[in-house]
N, C-alpha and C. Protein backbone atom coordinates (compact mmCIF):
# COMPACT_ATOMS: atom_id res chain seq x y z
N UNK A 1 0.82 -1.19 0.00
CA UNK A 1 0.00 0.00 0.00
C UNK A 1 0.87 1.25 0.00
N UNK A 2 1.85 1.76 0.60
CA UNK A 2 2.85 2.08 0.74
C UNK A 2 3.63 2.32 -0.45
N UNK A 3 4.00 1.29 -1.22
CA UNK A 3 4.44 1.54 -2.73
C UNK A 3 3.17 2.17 -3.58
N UNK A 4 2.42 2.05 -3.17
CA UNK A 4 0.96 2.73 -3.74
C UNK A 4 0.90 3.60 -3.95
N UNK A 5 0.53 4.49 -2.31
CA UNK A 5 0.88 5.74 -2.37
C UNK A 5 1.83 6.54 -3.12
N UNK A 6 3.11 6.18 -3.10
CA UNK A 6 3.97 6.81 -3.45
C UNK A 6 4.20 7.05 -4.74
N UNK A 7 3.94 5.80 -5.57
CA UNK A 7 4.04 6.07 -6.69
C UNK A 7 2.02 6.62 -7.31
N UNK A 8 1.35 7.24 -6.61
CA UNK A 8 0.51 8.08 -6.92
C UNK A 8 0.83 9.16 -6.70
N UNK A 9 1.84 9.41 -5.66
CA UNK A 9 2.26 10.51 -5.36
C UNK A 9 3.16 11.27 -6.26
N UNK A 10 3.81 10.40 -7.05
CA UNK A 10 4.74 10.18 -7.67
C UNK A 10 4.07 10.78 -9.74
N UNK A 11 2.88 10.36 -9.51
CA UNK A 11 2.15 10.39 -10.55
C UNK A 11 1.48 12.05 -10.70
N UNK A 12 1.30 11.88 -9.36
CA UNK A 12 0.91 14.00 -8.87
C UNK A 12 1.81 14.69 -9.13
N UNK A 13 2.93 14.54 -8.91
CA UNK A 13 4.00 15.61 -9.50
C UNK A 13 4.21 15.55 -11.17
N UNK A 14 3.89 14.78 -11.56
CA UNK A 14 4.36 14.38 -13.10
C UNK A 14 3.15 15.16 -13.96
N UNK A 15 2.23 15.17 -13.00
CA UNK A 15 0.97 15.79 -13.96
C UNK A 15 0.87 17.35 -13.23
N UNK A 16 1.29 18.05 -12.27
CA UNK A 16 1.18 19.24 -11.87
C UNK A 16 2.73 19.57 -12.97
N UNK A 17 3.56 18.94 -13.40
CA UNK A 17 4.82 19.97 -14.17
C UNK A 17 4.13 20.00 -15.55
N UNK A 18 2.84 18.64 -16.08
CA UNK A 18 2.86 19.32 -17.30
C UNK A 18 2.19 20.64 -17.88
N UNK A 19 1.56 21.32 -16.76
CA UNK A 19 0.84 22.33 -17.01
C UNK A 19 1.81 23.72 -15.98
N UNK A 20 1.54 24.70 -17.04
CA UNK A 20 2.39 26.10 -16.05
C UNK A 20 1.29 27.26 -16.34
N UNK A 21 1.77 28.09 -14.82
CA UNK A 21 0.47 29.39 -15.51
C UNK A 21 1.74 29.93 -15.72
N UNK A 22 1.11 31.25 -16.24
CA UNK A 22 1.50 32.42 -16.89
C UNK A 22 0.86 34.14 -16.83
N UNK A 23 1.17 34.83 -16.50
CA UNK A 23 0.99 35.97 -16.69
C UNK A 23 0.85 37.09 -17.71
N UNK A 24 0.16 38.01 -18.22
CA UNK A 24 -0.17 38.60 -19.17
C UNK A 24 -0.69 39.91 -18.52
N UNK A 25 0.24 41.36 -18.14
CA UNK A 25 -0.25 42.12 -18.19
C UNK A 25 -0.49 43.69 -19.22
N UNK A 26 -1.54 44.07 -19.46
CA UNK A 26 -1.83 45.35 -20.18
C UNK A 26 -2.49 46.52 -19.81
N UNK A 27 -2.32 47.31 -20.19
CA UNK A 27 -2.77 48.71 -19.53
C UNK A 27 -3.49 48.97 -21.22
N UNK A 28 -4.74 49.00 -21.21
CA UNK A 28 -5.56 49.12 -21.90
C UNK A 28 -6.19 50.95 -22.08
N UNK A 29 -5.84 51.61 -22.89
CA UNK A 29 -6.67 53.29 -22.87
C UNK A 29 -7.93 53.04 -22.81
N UNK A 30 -8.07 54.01 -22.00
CA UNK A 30 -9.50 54.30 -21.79
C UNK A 30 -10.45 54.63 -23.11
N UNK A 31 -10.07 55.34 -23.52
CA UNK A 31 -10.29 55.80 -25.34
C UNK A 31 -10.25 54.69 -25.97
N UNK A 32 -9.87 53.45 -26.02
CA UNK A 32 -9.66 51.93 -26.88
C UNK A 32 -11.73 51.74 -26.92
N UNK A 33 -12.15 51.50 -27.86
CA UNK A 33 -12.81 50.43 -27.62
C UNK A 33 -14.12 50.63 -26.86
N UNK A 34 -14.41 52.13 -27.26
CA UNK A 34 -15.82 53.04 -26.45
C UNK A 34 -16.95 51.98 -27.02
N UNK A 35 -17.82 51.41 -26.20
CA UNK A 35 -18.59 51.18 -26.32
C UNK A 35 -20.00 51.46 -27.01
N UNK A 36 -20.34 52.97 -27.04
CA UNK A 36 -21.15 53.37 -27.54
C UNK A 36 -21.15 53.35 -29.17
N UNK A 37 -19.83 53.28 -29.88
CA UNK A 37 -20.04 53.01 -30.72
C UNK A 37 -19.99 51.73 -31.58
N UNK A 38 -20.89 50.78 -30.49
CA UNK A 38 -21.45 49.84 -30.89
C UNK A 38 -20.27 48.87 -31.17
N UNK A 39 -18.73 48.65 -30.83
CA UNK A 39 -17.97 47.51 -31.43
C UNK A 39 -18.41 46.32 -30.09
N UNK A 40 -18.88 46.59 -29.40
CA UNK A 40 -19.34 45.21 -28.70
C UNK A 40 -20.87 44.45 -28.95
N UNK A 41 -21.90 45.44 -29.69
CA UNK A 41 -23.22 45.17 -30.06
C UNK A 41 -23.45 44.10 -31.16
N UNK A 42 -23.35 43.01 -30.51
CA UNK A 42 -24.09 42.31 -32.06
C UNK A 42 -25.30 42.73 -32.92
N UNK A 43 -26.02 43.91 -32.18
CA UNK A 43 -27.40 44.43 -33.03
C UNK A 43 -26.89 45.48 -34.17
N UNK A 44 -25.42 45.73 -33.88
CA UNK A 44 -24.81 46.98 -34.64
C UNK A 44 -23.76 46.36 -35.91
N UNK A 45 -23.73 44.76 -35.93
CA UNK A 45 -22.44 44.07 -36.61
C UNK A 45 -21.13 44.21 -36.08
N UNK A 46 -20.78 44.97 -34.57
CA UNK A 46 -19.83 44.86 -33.95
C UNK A 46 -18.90 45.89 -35.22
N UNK A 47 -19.47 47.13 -35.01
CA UNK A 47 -18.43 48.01 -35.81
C UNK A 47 -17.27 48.43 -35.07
N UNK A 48 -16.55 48.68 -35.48
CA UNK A 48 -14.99 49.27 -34.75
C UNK A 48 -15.25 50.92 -35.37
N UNK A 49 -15.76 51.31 -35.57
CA UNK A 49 -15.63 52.90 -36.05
C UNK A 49 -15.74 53.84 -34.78
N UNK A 50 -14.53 54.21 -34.34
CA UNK A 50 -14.41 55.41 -32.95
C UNK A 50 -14.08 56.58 -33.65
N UNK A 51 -14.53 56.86 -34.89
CA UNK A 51 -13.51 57.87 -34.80
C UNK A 51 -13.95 59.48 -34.18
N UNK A 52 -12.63 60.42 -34.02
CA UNK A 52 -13.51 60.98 -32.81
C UNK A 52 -14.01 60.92 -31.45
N UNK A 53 -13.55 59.87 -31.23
CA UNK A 53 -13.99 59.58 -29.79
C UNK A 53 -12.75 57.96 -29.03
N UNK A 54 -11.52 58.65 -30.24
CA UNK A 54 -10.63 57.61 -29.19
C UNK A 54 -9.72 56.73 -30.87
N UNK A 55 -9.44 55.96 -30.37
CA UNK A 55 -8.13 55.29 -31.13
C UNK A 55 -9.04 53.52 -31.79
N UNK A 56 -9.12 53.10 -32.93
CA UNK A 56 -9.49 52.06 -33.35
C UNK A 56 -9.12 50.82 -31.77
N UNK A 57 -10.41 49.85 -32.11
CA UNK A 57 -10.04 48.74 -31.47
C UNK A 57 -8.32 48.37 -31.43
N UNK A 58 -8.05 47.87 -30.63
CA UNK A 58 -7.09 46.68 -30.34
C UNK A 58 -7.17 45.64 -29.55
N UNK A 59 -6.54 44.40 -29.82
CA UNK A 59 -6.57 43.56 -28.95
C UNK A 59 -5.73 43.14 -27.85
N UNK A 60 -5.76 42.41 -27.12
CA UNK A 60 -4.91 42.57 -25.79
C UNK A 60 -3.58 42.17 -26.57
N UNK A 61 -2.79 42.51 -26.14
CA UNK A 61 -1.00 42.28 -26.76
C UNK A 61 -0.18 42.18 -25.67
N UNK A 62 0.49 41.54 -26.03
CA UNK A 62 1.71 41.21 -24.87
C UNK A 62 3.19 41.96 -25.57
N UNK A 63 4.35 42.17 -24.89
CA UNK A 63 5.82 42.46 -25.76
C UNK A 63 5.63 41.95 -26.90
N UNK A 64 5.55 40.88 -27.99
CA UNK A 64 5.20 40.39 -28.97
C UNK A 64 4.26 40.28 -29.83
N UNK A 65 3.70 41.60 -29.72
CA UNK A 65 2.29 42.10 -30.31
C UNK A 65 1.08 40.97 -29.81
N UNK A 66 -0.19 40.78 -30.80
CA UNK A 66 -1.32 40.68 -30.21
C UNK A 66 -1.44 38.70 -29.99
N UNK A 67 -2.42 38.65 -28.56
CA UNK A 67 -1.74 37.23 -28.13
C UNK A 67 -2.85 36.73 -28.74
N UNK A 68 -2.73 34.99 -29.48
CA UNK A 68 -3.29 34.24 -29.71
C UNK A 68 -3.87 33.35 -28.23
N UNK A 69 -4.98 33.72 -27.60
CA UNK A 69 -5.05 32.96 -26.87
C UNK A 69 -5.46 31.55 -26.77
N UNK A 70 -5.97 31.23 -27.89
CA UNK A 70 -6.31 29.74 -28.72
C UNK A 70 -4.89 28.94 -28.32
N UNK A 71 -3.61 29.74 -28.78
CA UNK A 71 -2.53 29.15 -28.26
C UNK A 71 -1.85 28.94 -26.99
N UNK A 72 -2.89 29.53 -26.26
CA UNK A 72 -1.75 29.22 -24.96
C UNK A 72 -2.50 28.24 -23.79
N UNK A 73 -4.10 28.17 -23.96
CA UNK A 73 -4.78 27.35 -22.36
C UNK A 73 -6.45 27.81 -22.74
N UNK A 74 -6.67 26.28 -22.39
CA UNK A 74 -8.51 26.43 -22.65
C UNK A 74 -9.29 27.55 -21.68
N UNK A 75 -8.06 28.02 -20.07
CA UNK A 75 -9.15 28.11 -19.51
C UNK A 75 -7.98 29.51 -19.14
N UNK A 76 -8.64 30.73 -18.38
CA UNK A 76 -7.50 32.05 -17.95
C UNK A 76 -8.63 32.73 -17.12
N UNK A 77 -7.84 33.63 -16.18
CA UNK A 77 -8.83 34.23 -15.13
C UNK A 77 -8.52 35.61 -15.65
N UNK A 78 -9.25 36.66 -15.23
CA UNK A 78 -8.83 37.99 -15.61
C UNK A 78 -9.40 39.18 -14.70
N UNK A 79 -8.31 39.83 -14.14
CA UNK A 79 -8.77 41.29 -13.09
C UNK A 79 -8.28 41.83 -13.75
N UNK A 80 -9.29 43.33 -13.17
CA UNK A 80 -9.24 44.64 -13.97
C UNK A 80 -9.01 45.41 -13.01
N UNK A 81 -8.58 46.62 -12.83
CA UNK A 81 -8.78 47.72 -12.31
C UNK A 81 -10.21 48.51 -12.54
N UNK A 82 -9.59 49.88 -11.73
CA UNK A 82 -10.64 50.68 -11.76
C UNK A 82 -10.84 51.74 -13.45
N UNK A 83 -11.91 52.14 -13.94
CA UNK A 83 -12.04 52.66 -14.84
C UNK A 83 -12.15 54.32 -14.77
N UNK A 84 -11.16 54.89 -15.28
CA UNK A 84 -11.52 56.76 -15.35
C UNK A 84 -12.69 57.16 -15.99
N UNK A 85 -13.26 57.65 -15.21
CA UNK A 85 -14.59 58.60 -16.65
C UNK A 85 -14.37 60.12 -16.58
N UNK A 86 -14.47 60.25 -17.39
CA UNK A 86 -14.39 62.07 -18.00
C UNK A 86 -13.44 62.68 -17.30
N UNK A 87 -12.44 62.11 -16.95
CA UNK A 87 -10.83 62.46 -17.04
C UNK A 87 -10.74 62.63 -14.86
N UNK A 88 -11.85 62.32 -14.41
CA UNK A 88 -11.58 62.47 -12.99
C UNK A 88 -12.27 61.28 -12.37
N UNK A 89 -13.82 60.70 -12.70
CA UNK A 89 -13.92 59.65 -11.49
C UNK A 89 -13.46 58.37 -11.75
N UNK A 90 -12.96 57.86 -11.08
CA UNK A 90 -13.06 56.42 -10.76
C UNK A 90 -13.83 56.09 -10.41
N UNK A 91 -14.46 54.97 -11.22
CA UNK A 91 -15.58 54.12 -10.57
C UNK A 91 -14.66 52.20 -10.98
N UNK A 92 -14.97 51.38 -10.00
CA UNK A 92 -14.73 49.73 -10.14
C UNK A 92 -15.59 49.47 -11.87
N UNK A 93 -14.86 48.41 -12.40
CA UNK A 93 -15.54 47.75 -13.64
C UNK A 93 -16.36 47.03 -13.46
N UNK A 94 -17.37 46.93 -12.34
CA UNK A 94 -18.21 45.97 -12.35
C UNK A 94 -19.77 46.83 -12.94
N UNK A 95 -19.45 48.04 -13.15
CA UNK A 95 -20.87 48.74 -13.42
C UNK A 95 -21.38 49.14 -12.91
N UNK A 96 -22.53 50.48 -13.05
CA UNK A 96 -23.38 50.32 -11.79
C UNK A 96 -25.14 51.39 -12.49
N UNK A 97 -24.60 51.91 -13.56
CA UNK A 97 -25.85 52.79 -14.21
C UNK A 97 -26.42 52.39 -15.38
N UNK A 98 -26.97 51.35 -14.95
CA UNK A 98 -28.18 50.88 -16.05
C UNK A 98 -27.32 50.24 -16.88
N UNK A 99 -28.36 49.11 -18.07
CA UNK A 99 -27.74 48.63 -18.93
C UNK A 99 -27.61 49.39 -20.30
N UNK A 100 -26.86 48.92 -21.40
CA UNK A 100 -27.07 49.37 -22.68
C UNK A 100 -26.82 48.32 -23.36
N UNK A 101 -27.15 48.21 -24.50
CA UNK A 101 -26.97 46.88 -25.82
C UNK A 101 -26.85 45.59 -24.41
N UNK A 102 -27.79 45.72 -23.27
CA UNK A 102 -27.62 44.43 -22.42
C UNK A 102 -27.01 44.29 -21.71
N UNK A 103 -25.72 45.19 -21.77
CA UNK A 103 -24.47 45.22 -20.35
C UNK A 103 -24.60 46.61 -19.57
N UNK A 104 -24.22 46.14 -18.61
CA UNK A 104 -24.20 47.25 -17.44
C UNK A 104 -23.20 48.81 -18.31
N UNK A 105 -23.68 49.40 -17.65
CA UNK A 105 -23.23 51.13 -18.25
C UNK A 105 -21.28 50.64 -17.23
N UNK A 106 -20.59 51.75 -17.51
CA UNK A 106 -19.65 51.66 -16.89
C UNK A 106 -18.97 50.47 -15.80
N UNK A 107 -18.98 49.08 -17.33
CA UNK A 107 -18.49 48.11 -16.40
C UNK A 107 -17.53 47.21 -17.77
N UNK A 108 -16.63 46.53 -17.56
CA UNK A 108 -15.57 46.28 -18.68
C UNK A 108 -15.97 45.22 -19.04
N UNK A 109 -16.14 45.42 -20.53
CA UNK A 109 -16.71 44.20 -21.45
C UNK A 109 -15.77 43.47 -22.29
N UNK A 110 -16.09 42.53 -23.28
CA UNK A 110 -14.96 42.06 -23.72
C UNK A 110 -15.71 40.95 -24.66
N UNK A 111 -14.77 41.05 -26.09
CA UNK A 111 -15.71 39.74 -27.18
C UNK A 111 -14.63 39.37 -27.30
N UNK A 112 -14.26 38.19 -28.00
CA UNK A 112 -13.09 37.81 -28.75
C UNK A 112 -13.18 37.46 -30.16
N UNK A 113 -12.16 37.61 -31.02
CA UNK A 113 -12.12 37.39 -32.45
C UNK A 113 -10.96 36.70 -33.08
N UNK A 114 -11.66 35.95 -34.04
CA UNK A 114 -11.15 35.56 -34.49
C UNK A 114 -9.44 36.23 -35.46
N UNK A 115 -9.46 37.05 -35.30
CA UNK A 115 -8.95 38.04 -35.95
C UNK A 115 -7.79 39.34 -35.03
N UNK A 116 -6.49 39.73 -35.29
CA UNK A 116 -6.52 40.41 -34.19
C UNK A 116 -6.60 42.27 -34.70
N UNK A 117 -6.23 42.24 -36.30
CA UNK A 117 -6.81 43.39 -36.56
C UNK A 117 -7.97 44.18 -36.53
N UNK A 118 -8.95 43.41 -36.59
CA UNK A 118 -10.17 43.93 -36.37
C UNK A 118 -11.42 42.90 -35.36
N UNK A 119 -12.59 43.39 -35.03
CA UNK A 119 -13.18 41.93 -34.62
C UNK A 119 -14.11 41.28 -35.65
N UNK A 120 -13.98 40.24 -35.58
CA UNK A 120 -14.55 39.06 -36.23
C UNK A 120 -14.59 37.79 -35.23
N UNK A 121 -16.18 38.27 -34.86
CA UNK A 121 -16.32 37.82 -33.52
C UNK A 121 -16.37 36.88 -33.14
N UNK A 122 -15.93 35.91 -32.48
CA UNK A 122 -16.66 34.34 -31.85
C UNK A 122 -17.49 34.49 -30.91
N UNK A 123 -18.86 34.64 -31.22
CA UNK A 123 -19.64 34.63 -30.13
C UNK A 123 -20.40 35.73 -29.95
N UNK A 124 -21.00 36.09 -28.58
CA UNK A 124 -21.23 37.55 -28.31
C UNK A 124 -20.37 38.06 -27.23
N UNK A 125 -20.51 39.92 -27.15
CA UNK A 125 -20.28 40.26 -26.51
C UNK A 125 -20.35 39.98 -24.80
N UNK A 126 -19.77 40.29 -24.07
CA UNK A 126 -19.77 39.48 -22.89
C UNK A 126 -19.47 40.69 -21.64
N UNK A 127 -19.79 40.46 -20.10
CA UNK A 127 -19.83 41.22 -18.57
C UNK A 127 -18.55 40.04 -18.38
N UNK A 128 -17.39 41.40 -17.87
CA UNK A 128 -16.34 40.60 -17.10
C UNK A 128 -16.41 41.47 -16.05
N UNK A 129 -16.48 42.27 -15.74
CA UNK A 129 -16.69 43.25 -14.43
C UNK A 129 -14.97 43.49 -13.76
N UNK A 130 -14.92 43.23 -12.48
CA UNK A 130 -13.22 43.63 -12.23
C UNK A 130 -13.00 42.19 -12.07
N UNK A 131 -13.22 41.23 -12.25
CA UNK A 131 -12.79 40.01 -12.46
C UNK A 131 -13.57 38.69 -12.77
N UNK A 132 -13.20 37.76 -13.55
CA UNK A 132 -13.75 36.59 -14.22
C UNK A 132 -12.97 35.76 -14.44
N UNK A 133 -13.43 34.70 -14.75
CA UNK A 133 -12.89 33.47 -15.24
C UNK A 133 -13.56 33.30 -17.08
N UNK A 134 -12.56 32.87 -18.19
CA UNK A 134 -12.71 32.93 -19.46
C UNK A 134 -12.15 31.40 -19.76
N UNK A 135 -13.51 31.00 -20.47
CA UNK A 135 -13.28 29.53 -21.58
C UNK A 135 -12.80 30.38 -22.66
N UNK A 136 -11.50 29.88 -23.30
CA UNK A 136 -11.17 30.46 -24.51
C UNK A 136 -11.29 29.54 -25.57
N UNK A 137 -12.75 30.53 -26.60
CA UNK A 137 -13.31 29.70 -27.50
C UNK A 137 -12.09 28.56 -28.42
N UNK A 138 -12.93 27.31 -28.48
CA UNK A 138 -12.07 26.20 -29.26
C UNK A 138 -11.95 27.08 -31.06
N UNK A 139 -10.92 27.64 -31.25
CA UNK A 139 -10.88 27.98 -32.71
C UNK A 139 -9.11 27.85 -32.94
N UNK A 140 -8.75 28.26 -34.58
CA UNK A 140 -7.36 28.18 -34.60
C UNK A 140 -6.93 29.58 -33.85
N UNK A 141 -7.83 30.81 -34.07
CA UNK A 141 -6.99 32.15 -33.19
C UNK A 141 -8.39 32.41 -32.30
N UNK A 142 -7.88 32.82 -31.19
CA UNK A 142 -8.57 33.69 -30.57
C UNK A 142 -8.06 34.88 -29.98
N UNK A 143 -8.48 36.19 -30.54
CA UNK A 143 -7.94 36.92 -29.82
C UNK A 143 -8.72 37.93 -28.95
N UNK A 144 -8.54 38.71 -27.67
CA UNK A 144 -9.42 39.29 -26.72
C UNK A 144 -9.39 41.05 -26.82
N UNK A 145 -10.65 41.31 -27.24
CA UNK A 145 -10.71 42.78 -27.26
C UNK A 145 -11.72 42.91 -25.92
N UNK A 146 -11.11 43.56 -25.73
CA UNK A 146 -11.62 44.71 -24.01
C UNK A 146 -12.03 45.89 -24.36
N UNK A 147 -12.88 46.57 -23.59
CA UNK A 147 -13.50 47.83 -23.45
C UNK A 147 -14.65 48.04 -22.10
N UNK A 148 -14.17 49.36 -22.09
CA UNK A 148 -15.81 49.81 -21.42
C UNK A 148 -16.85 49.91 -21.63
N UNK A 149 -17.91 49.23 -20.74
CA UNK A 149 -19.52 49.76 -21.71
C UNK A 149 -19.67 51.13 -21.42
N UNK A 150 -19.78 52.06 -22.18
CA UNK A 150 -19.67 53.64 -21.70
C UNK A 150 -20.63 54.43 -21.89
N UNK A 151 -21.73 53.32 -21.92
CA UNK A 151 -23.00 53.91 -22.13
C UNK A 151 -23.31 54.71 -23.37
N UNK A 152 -24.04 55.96 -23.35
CA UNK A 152 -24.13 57.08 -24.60
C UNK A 152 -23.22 57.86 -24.35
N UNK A 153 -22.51 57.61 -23.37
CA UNK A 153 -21.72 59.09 -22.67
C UNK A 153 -20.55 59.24 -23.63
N UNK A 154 -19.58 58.55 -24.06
CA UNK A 154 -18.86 58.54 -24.69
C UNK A 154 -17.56 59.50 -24.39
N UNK A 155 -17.36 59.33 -22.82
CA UNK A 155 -16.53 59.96 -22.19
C UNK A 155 -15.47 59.73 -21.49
N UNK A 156 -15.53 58.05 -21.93
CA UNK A 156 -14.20 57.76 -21.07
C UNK A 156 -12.65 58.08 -21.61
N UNK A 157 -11.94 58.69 -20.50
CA UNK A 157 -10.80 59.67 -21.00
C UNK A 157 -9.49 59.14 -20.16
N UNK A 158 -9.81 58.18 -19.73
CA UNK A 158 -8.34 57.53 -18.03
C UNK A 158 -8.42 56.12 -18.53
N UNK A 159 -7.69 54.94 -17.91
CA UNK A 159 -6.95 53.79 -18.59
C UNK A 159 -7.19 53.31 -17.38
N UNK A 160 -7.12 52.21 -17.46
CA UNK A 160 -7.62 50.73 -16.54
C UNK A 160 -6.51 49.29 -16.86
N UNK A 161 -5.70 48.85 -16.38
CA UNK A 161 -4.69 47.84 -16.09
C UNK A 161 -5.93 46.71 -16.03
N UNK A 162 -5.25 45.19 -17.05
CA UNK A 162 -5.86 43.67 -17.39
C UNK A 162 -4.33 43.29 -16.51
N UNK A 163 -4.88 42.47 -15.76
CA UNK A 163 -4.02 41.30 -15.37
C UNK A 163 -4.64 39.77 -15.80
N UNK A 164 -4.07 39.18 -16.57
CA UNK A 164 -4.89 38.01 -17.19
C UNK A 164 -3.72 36.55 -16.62
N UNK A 165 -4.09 36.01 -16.31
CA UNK A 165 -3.27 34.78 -15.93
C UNK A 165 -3.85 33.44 -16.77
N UNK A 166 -3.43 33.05 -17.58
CA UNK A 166 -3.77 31.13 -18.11
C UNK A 166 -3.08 30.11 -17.95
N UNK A 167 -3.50 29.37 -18.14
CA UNK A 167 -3.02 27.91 -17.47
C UNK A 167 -2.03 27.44 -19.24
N UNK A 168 -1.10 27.29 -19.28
CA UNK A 168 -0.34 26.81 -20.59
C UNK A 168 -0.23 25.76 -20.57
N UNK A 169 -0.81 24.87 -21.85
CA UNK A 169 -0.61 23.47 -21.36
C UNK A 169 0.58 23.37 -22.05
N UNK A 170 1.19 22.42 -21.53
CA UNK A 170 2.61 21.72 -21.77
C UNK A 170 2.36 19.96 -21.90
N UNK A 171 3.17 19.24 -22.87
CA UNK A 171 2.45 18.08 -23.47
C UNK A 171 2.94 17.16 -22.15
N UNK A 172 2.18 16.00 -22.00
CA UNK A 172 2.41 15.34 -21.09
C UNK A 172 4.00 14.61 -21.08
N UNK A 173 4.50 14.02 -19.92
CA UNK A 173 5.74 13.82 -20.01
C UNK A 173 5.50 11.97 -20.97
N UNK A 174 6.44 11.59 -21.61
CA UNK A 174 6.29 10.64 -22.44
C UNK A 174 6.13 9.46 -21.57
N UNK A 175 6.85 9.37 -20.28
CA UNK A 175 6.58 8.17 -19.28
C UNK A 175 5.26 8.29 -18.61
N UNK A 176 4.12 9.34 -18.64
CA UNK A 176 3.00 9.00 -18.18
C UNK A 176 2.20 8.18 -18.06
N UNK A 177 2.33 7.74 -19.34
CA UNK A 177 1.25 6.70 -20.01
C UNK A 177 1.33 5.70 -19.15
N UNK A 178 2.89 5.03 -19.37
CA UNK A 178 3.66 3.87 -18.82
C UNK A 178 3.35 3.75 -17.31
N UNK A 179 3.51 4.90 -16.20
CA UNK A 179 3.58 4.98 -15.40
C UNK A 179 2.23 4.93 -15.06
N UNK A 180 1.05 5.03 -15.79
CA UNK A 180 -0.12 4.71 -15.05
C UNK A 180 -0.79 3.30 -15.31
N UNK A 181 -0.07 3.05 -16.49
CA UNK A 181 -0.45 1.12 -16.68
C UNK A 181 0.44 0.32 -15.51
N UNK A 182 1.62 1.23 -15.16
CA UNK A 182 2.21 0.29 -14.08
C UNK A 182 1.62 0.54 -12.33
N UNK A 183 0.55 1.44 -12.61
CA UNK A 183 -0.08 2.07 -11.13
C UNK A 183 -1.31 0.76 -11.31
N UNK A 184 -1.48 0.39 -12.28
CA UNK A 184 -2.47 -0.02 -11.94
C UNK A 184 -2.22 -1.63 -12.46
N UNK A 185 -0.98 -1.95 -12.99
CA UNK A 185 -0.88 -3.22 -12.51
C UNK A 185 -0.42 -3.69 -11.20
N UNK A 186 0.08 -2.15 -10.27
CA UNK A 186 0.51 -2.94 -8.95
C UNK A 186 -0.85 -3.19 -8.07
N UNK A 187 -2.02 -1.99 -8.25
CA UNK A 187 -3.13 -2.09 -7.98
C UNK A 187 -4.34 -3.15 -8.43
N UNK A 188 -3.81 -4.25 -9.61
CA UNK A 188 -4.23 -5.39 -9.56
C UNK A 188 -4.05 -6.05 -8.94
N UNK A 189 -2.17 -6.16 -8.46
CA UNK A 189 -1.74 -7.57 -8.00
C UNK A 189 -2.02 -7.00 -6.55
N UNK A 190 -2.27 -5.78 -5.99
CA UNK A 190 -2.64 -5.94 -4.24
C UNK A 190 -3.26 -6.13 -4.45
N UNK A 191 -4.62 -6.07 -5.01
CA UNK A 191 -5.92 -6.52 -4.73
C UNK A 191 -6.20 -8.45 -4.37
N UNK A 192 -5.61 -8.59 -6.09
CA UNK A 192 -5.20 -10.29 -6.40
C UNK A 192 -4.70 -10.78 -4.75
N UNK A 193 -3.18 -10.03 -3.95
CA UNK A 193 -3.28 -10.90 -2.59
C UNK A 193 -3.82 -10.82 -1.95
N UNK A 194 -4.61 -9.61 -1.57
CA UNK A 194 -5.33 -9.59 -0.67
C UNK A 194 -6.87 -10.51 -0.59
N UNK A 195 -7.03 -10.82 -1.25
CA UNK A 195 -8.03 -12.39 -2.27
C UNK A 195 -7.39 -13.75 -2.05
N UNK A 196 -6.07 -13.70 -2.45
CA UNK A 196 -5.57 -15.12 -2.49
C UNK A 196 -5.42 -15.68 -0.99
């Protein structure tokens, strides 16, 4: 029983190294990605047209320009900071004045696309508030555009910090396999004496 344990124990470490998190942080403009003009609305075709009111979409980017998150982990958590409006308040991203196109007024939204120049959406628009947990859609790219819902106001003028963390999978070690046909032939033969 004893050799049991251990080599389950043994089996726990082998499967906690094949997976690593990772970190991903961005400081996102406030001006990125105004809501009001409809690039999060599926009723609008998810236009990117700000102009006038801030800088074209982008997607989250790391040092190495914009991240494929398709490539790195099915599953990632994500906190936000607080959001500037009209160049003085802070208010938290979780929202708090009514909805628009369905999401809370002044709370941080987010679609992903297929695409990282523009969106070409997977899905709909989505409430991450100052923090969530994200399935990252099964496709070859996914990439994550963020914004504020900013209501009609169209005033957000201050920047808000993504801390995004995912799980990277890393391929299993090649003795796994082996090592669990041999967990469980020792877990035949205790059984077998403890019978005989």
């Amino acid at each position: 029983m004893k050799l049991l344990a251990a080599a389950l124990a043994l089996c726990g470490a082998l499967v906690a190294q094949s997976a690593s998190s990772a970190t991903v942080t961005a400081l996102v403009q406030g001006t990125d990605n105004i809501y009001y003009t409809n690039w999060g609305s599926s009723n609008n075709g998810l236009s990117v047209d700000v102009t006038g009111r801030g800088n074209d979409v982008t997607a989250i980017s790391g040092s190495s320009g914009a991240i494929n998150f398709a490539a790195l982990g099915p599953v990632m958590s994500i906190a936000t900071g607080s959001v500037v409006d009209n160049g003085s308040g802070a208010t938290d991203a979780d929202g708090f004045a009514g909805l628009f196109n369905g999401l809370r007024v002044y709370s941080m939204i987010g679609v992903w696309s297929s695409t990282s120049a523009s969106i070409t959406a997977i899905g709909d628009s989505f409430f991450v508030g100052t923090s969530a947990t994200l399935i990252v859609p099964t496709a070859a790219s996914a990439y994550l555009f963020l914004g504020e819902n900013d209501g009609i106001f169209s005033d957000n003028s201050g920047a808000y910090s993504v801390t995004i963390d995912y799980m990277s999978p890393v391929p299993l070690p090649a003795a796994l396999p082996l090592l669990l046909v041999a967990l469980g032939g020792l877990g035949f033969a205790a059984r077998r004496r403890k019978t005989g």
